[in-house]
Protein backbone atom coordinates (compact mmCIF):
# COMPACT_ATOMS: atom_id res chain seq x y z
CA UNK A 1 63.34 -71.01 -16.76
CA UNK A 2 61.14 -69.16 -14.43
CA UNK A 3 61.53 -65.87 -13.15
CA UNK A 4 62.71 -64.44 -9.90
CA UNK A 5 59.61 -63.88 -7.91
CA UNK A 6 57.42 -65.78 -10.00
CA UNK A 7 55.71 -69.21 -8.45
CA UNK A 8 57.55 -72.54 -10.99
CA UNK A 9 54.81 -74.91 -9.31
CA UNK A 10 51.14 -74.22 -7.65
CA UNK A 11 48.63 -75.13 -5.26
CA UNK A 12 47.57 -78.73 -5.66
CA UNK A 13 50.67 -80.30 -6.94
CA UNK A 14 52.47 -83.39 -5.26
CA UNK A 15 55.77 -82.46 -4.83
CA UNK A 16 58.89 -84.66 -3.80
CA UNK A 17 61.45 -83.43 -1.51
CA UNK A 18 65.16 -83.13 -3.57
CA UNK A 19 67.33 -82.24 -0.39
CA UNK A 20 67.07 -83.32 3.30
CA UNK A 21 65.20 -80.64 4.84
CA UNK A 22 66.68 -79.54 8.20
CA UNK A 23 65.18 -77.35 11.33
CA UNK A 24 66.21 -74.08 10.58
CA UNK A 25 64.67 -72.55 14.31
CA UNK A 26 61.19 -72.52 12.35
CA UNK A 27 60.09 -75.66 14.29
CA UNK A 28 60.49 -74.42 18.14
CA UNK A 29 59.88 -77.98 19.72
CA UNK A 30 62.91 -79.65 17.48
CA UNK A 31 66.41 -79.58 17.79
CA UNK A 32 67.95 -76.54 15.33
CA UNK A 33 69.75 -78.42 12.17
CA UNK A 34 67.78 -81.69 12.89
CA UNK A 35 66.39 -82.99 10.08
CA UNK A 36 62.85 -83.51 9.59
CA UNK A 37 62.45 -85.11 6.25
CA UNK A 38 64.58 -87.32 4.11
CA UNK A 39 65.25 -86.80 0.28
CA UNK A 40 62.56 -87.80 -1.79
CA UNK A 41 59.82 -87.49 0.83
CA UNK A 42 56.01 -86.72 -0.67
CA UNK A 43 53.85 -84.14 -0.09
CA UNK A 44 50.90 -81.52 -1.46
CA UNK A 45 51.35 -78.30 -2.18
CA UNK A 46 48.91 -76.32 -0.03
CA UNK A 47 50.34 -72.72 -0.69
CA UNK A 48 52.49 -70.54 -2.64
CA UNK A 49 53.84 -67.36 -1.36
CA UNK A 50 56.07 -64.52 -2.31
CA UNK A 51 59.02 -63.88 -0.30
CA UNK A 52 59.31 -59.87 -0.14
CA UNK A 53 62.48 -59.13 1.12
CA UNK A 54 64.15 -62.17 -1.51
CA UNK A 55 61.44 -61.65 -3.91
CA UNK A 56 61.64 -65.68 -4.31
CA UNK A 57 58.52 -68.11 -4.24
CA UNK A 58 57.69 -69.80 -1.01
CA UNK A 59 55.86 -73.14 -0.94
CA UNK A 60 53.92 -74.39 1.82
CA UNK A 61 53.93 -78.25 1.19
CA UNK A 62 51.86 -80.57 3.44
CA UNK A 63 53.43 -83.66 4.45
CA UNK A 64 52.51 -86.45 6.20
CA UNK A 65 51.37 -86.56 9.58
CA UNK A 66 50.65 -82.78 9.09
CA UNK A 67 53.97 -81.48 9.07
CA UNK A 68 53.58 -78.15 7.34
CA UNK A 69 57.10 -77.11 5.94
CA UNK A 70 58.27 -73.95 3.64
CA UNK A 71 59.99 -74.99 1.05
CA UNK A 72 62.28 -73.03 -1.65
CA UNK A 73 61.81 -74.10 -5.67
CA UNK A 74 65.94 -75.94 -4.96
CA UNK A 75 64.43 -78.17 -2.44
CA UNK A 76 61.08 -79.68 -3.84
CA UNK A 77 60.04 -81.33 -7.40
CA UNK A 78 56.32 -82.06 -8.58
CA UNK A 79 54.96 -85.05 -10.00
């Protein structure tokens, strides 16, 4: 079990997406709620942040085609 604030996964680490991840406004040129990967979709973790309002870990996964997306620990897995 990992503790609020504190980073599960790091830098470096292929991750796998566990949820459909859906436009949430962050991508301006994309329909809101579209989604724009698929469950189970592969990436690399480029970046881990903290969250400071939420105080929850923020990870900056690199996907294909360079599709940067911020990801919560609920919606990616490493391998």
């Amino acid at each position: 079990m990992t503790h609020r604030g504190f980073p599960k996964y790091r830098r470096g680490q292929r991750a796998k997406t566990e949820v459909e991840l859906v436009n949430d406004d962050s991508f301006p040129d994309t329909e809101p709620e579209r989604v724009l990967l698929v469950a189970g979709a592969t990436g690399e973790i480029i970046n881990v942040a903290i969250h400071t309002e939420a105080n929850v870990p923020i990870y900056i996964v690199d996907f294909d085609k360079q599709l940067l997306i911020g990801c919560l620990e609920a919606e990616i897995t490493v391998f």
